[in-house]
N, C-alpha and C. Protein backbone atom coordinates (compact mmCIF):
# COMPACT_ATOMS: atom_id res chain seq x y z
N UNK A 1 67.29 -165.49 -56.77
CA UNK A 1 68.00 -165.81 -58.00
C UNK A 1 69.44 -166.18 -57.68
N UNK A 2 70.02 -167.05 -58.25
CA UNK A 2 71.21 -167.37 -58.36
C UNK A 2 71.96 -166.60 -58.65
N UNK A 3 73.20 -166.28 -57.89
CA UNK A 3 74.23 -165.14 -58.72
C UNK A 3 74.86 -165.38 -59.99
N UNK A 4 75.63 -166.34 -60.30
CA UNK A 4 76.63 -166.43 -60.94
C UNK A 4 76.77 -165.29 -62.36
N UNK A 5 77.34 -164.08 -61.65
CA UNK A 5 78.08 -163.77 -62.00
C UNK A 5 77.30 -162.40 -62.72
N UNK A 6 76.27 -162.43 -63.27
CA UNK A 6 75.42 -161.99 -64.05
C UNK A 6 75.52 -160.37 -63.69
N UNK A 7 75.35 -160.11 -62.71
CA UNK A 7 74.95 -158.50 -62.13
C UNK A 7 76.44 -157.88 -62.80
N UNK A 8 77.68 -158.96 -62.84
CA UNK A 8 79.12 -158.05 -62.80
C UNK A 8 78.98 -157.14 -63.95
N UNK A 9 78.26 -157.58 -64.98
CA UNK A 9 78.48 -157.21 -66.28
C UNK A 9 77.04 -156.27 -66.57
N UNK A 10 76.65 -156.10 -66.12
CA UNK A 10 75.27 -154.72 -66.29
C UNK A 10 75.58 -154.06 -66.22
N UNK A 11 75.58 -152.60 -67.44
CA UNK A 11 75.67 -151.22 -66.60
C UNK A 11 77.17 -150.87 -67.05
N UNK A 12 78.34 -151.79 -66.83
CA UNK A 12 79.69 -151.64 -66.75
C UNK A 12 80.27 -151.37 -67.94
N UNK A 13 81.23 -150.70 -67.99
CA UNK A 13 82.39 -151.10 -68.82
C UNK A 13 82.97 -152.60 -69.23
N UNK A 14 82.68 -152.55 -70.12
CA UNK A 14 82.92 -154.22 -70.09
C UNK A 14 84.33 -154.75 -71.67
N UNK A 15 84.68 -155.48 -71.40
CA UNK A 15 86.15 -155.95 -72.51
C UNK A 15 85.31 -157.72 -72.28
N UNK A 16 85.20 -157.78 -72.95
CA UNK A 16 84.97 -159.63 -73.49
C UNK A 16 86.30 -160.29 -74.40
N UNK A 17 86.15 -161.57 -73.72
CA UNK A 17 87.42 -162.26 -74.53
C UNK A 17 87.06 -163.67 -74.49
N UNK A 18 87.59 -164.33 -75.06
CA UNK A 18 87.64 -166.04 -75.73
C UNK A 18 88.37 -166.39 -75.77
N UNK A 19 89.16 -167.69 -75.39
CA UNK A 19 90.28 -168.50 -75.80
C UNK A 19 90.25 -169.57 -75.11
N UNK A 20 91.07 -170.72 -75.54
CA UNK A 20 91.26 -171.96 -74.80
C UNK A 20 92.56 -172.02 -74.42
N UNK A 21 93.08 -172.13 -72.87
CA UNK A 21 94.10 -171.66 -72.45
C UNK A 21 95.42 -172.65 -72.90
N UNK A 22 96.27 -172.28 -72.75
CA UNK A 22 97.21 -173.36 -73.28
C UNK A 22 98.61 -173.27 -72.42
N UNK A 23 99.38 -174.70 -72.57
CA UNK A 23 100.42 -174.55 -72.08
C UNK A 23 101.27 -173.21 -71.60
N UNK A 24 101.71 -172.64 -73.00
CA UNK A 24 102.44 -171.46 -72.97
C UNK A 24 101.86 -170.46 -72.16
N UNK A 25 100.47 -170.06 -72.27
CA UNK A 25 99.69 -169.21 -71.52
C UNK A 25 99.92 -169.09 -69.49
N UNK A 26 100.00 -170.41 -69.02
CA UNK A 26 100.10 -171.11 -68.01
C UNK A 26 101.32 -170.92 -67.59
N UNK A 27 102.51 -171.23 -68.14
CA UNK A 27 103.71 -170.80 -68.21
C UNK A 27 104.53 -169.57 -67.90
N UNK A 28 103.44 -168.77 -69.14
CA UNK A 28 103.56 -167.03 -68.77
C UNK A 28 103.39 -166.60 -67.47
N UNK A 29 102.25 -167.12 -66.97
CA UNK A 29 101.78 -166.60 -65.51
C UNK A 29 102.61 -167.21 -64.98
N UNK A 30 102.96 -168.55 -64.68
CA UNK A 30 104.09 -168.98 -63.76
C UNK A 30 105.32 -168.14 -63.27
N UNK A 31 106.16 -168.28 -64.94
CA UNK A 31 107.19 -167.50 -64.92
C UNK A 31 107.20 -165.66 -64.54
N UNK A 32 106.10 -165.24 -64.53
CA UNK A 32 105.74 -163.88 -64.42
C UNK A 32 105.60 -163.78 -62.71
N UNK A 33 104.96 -164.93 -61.96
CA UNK A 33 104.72 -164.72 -60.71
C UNK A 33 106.14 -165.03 -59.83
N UNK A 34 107.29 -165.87 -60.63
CA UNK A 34 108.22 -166.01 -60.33
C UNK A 34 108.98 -165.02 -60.01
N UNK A 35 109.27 -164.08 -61.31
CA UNK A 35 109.93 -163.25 -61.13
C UNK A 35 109.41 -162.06 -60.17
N UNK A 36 108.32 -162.09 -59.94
CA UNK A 36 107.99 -160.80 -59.13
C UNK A 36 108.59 -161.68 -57.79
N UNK A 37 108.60 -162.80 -57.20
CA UNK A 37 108.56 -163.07 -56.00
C UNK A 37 109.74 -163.54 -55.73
N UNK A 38 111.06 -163.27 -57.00
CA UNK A 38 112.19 -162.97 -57.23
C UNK A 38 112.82 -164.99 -56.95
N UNK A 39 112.17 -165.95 -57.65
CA UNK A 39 112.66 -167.20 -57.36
C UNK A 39 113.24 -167.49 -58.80
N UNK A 40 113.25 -166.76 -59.86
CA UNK A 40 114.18 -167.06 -60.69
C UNK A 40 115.43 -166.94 -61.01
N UNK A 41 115.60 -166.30 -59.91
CA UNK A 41 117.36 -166.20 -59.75
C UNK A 41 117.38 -167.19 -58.29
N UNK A 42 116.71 -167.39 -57.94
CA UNK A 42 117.06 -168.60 -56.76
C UNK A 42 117.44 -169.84 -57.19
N UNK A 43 116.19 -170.18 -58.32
CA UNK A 43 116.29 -171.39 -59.12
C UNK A 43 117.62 -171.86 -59.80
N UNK A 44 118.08 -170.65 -60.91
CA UNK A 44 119.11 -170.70 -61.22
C UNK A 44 120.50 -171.29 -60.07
N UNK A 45 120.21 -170.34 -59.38
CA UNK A 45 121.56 -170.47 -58.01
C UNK A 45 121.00 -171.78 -58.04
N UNK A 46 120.36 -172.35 -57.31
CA UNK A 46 120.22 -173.79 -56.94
C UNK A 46 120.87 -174.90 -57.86
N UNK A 47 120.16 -174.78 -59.08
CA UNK A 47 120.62 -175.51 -60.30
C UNK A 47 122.28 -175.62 -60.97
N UNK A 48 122.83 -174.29 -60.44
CA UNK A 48 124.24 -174.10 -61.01
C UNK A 48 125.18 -174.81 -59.57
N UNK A 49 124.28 -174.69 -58.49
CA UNK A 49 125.04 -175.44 -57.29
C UNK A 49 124.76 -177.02 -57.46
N UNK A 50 123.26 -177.47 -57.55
CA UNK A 50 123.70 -178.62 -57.97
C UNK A 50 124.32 -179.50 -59.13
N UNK A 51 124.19 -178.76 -60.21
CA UNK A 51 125.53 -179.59 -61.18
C UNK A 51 126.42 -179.16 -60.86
N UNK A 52 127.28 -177.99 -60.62
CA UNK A 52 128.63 -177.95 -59.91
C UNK A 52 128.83 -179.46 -58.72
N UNK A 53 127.72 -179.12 -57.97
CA UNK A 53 128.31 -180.85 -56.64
C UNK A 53 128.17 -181.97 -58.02
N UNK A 54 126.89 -181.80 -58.68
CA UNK A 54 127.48 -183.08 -59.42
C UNK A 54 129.00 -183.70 -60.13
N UNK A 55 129.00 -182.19 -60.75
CA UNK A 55 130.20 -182.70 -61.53
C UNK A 55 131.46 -182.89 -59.71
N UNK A 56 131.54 -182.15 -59.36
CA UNK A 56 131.89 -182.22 -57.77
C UNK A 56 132.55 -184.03 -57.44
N UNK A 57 131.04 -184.84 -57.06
CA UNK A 57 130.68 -186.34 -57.20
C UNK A 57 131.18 -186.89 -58.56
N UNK A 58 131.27 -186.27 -59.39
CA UNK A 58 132.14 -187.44 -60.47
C UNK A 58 133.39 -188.01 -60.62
N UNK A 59 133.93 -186.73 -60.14
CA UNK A 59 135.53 -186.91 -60.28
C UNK A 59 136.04 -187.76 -59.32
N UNK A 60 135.10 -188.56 -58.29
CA UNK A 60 135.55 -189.54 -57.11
C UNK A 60 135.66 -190.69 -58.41
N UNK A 61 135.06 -190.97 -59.07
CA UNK A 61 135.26 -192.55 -60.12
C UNK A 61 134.19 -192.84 -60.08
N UNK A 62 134.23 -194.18 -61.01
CA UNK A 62 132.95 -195.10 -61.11
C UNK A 62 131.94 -195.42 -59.75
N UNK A 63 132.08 -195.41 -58.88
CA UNK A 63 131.44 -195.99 -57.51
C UNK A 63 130.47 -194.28 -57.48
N UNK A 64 131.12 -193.12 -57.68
CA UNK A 64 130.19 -192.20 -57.59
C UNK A 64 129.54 -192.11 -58.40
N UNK A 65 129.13 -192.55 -59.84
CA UNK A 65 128.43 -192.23 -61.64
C UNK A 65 126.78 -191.92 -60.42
N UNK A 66 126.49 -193.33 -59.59
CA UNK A 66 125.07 -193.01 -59.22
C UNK A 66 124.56 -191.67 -58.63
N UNK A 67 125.71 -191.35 -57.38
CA UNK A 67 125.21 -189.90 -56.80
C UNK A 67 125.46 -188.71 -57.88
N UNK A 68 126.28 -188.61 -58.51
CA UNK A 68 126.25 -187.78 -59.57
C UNK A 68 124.59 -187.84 -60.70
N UNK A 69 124.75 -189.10 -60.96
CA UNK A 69 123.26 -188.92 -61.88
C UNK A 69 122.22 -187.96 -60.87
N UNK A 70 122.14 -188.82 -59.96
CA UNK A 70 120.92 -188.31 -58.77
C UNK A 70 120.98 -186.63 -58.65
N UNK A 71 122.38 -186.22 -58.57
CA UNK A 71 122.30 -185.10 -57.84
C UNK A 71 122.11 -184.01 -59.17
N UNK A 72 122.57 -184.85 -60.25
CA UNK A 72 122.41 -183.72 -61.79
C UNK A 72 120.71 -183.92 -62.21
N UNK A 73 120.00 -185.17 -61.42
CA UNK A 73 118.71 -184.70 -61.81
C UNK A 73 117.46 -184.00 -61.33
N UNK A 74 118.53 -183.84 -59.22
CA UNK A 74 117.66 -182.79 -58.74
C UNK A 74 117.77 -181.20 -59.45
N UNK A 75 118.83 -181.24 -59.90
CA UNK A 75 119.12 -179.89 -60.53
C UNK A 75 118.31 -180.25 -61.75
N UNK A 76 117.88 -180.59 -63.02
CA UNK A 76 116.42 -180.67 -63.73
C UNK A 76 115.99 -180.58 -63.15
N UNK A 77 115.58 -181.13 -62.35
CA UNK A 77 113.71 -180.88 -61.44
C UNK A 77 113.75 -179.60 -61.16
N UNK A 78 114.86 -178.85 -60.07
CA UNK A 78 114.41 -177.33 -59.57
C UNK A 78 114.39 -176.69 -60.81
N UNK A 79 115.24 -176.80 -61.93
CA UNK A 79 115.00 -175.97 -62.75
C UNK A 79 113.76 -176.00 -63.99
N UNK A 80 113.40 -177.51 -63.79
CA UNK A 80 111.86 -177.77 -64.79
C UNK A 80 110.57 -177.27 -63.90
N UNK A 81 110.61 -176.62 -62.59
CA UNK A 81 109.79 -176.61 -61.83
C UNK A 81 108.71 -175.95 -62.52
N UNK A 82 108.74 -174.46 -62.88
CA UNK A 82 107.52 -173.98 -63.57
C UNK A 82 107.17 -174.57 -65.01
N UNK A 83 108.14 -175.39 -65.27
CA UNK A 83 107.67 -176.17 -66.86
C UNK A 83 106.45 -177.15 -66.00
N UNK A 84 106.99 -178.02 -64.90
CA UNK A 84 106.45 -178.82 -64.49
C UNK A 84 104.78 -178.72 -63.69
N UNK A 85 104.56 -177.54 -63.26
CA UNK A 85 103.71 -176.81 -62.31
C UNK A 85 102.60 -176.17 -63.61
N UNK A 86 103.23 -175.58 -64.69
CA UNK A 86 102.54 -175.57 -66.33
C UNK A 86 101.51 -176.78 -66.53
N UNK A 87 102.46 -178.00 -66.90
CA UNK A 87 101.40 -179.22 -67.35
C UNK A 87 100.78 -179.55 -66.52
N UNK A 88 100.86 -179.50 -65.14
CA UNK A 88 100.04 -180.05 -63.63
C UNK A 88 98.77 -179.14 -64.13
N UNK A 89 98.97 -177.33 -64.20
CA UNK A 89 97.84 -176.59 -64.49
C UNK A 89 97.15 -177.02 -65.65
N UNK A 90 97.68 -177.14 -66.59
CA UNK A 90 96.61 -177.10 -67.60
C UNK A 90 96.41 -178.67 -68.01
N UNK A 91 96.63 -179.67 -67.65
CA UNK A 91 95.94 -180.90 -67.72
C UNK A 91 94.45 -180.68 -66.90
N UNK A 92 94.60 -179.92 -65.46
CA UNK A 92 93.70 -179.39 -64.61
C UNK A 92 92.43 -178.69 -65.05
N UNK A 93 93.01 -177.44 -66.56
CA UNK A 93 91.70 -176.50 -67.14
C UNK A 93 91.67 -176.88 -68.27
N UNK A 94 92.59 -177.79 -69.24
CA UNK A 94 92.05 -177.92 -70.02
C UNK A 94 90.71 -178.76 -71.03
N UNK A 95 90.40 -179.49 -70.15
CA UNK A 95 89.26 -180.57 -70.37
C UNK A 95 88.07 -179.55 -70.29
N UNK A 96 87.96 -178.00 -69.96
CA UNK A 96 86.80 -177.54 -69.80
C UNK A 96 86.24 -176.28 -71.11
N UNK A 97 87.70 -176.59 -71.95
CA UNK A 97 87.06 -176.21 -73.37
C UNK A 97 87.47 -174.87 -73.54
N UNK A 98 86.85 -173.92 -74.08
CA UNK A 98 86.43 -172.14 -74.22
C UNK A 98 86.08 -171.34 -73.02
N UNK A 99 87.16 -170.56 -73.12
CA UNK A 99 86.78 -169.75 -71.51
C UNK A 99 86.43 -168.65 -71.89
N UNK A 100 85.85 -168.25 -71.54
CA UNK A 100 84.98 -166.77 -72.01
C UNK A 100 85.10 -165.68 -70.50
N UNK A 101 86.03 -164.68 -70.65
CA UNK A 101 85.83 -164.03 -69.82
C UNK A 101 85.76 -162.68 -69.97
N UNK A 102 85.41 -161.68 -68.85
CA UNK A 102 84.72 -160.56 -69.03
C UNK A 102 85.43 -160.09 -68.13
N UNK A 103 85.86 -159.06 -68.26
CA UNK A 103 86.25 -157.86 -67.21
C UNK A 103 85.35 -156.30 -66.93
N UNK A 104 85.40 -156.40 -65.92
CA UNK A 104 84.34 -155.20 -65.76
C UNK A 104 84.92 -154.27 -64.93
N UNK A 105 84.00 -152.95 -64.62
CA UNK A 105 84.52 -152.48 -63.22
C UNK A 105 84.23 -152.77 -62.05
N UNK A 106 83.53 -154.48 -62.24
CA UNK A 106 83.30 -155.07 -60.67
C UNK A 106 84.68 -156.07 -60.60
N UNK A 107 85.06 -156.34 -61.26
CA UNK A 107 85.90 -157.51 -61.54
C UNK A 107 85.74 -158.46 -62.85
N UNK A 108 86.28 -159.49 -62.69
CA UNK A 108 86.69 -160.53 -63.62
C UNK A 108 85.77 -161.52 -63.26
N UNK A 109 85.21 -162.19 -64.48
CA UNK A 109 83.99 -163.01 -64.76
C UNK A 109 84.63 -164.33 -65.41
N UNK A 110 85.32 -165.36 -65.32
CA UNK A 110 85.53 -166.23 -65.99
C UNK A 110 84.27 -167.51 -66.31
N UNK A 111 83.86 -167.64 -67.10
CA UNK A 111 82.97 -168.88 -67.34
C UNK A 111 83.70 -169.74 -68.75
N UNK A 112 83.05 -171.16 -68.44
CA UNK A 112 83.46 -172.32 -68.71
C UNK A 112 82.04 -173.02 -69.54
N UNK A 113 81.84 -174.38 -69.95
CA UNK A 113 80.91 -175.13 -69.92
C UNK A 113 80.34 -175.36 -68.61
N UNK A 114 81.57 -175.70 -67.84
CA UNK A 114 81.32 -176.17 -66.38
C UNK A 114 81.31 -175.40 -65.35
N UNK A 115 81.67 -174.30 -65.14
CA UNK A 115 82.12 -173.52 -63.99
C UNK A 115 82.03 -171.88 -64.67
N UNK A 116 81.59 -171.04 -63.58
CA UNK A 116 81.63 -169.82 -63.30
C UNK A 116 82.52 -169.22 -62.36
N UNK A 117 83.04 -168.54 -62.57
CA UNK A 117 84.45 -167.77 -61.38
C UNK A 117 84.23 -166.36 -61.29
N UNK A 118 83.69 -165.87 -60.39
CA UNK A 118 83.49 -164.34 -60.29
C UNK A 118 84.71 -163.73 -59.27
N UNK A 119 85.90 -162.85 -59.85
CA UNK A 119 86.70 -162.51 -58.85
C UNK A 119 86.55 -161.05 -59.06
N UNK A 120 86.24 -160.53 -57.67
CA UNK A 120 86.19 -159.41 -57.59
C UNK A 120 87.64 -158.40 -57.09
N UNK A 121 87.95 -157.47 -58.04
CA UNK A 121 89.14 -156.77 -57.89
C UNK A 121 90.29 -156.74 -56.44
N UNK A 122 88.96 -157.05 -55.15
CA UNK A 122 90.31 -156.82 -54.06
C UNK A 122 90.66 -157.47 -53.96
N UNK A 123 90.87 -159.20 -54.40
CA UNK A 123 91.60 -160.01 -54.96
C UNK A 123 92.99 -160.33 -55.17
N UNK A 124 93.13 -159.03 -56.22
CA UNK A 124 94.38 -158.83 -56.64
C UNK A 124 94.94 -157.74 -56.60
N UNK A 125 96.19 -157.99 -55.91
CA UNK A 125 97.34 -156.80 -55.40
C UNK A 125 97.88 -156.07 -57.20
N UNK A 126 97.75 -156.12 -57.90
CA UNK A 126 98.23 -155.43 -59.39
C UNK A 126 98.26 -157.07 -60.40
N UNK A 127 98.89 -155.79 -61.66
CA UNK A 127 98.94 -156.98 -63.08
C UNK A 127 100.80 -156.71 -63.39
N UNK A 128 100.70 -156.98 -64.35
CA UNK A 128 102.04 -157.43 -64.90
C UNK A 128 101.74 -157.50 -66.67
N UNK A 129 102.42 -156.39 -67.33
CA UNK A 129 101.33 -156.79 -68.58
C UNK A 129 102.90 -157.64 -69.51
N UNK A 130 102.48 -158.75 -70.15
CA UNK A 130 103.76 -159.06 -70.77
C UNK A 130 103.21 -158.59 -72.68
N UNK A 131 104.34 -159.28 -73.36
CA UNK A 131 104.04 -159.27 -74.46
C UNK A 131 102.66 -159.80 -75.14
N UNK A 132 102.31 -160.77 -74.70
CA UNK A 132 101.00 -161.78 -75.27
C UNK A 132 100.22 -161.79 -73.98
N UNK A 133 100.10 -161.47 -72.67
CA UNK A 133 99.33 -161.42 -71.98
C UNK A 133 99.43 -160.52 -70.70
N UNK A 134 98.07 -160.41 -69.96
CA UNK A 134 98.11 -159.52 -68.72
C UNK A 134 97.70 -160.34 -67.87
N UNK A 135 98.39 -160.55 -66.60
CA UNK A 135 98.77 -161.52 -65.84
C UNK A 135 98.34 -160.34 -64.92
N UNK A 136 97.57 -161.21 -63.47
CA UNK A 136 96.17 -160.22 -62.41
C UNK A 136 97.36 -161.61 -61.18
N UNK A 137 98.12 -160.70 -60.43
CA UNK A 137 98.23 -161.69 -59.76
C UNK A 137 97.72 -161.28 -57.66
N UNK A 138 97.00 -162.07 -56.93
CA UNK A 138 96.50 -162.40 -56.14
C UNK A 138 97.22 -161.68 -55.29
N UNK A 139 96.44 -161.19 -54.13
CA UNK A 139 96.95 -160.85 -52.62
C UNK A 139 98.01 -161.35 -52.02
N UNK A 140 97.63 -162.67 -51.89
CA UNK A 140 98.08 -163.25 -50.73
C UNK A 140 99.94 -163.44 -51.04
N UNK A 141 100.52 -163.57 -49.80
CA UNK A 141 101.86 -163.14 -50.17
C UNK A 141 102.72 -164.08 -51.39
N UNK A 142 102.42 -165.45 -51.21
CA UNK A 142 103.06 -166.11 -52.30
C UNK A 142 102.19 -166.35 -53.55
N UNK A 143 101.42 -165.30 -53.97
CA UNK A 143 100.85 -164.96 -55.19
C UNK A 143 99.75 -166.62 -55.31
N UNK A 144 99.06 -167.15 -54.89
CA UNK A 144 99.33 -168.34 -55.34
C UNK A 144 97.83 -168.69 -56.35
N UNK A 145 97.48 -167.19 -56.39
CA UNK A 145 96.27 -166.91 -57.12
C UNK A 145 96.58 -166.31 -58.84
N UNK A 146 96.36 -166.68 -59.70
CA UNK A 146 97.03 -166.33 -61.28
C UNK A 146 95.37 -165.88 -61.99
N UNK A 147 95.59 -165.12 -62.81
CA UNK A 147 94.56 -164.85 -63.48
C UNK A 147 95.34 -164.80 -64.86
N UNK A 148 95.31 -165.39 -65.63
CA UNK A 148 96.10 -164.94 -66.98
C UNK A 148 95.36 -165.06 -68.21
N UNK A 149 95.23 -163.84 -68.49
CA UNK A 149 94.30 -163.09 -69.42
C UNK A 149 95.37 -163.29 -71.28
N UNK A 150 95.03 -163.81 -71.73
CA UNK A 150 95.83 -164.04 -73.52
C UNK A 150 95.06 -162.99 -74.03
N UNK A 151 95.99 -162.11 -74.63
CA UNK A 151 95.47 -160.87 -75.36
C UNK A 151 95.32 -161.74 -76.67
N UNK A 152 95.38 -162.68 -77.30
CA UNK A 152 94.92 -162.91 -78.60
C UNK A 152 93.33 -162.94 -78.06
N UNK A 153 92.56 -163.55 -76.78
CA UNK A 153 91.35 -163.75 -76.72
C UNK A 153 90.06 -162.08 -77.07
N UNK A 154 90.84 -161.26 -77.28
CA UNK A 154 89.96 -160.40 -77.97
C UNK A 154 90.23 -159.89 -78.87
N UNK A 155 89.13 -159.23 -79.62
CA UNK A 155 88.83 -158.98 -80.92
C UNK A 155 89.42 -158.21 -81.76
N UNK A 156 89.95 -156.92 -81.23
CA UNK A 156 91.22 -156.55 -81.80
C UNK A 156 92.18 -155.43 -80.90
N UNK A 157 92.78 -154.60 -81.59
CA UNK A 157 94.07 -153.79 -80.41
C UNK A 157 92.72 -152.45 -79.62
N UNK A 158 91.76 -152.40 -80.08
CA UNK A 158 90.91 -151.50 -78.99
C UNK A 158 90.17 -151.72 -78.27
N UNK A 159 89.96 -153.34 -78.10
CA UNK A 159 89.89 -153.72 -77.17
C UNK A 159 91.65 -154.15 -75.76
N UNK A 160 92.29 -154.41 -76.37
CA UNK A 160 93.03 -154.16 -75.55
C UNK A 160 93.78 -153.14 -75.07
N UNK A 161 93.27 -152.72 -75.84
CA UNK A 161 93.48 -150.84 -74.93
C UNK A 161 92.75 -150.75 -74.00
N UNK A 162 90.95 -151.04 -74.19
CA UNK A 162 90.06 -151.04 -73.08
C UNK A 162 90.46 -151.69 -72.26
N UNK A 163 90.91 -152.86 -72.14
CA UNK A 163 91.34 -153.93 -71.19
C UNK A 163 92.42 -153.30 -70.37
N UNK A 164 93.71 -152.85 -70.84
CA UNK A 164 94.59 -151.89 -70.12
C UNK A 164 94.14 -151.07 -69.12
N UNK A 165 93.35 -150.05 -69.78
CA UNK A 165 92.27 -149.53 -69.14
C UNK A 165 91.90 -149.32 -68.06
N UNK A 166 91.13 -150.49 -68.10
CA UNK A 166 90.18 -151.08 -67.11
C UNK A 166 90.69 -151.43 -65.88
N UNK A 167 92.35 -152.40 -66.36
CA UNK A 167 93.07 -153.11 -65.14
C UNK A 167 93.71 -151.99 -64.54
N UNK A 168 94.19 -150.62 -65.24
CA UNK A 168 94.78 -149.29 -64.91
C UNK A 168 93.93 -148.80 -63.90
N UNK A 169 92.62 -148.87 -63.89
CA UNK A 169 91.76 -148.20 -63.37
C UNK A 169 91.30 -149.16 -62.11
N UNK A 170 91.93 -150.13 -61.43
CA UNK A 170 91.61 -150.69 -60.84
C UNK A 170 92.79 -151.67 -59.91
N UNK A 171 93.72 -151.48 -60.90
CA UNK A 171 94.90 -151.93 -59.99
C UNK A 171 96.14 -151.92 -60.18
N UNK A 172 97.40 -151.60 -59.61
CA UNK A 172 98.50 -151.55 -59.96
C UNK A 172 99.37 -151.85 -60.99
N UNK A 173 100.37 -151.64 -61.99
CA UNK A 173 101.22 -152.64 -62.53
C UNK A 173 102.31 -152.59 -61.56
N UNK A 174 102.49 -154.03 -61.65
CA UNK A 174 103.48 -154.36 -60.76
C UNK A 174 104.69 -155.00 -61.47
């Protein structure tokens, strides 16, 4: 028999949820994996150094207006980076509709129309719980694994208690 996924949820403790992920959702996890890996105060520094050189490059005159534009729009870019890394993700998941996922005490079950994702807990080094979601972020050292769970996707506050729970009982907050 085919696995996908099926055995995780027998037997278990189980929290079910629904939602179609969205920008903001994507975002959350970004900005959440940021700050644990402490690049939002890097970003900043970067950004306040390059418009400082910009404005820096202006005060030479007209012959500088170009390196000044240039250098005030690498500073947008570092600082749109997780805006930008957001729409890259979810142009990526969103064509696949309703995600339905399950948490168990084997792990996390994500299914799709198209795709099944079975991640099993050693996975992930802890969560991060924010206001609107609980963010499962990955081992590996530059996090580059996101699980981001939208607490609107279940049914009401006792299930997200179970969900707390569950991630309590299985892995760090970090």
């Amino acid at each position: 028999m085919i696995h996908q996924g099926r055995d995780i949820t027998e037997g278990a403790d189980t929290v079910e949820l629904a939602f179609r992920p969205t920008r903001a959702d994507i975002l959350q996890g970004i900005r959440t994996r940021d700050r644990i890996r402490r690049l939002t105060l890097l970003r900043w520094a970067l950004s306040a150094l390059f418009a400082g050189l910009a404005a820096h490059v202006a005060t030479d005159g007209a012959r500088s207006a170009p390196g000044a534009v240039l250098i005030l729009l690498c500073a947008a870019v570092i600082y749109g980076t997780p805006r930008i890394q957001a729409n890259h993700v979810f142009r990526t998941v969103s064509w696949q509709g309703e995600f339905r996922t399950t948490v168990t005490d084997s792990g996390v079950t994500v299914e799709t129309e198209h795709t099944t994702l079975v991640q099993r807990w050693s996975l992930f080094r802890g969560y991060r719980e924010t206001g609107e979601h609980m963010v499962l972020l990955s081992r590996d050292p530059n996090i580059l694994v996101l699980e981001v769970i939208p607490k609107r996707g279940v049914r009401g506050e006792q299930d997200v208690a179970r969900l707390r729970a569950l991630l309590d009982r299985h892995l760090t907050r970090v």
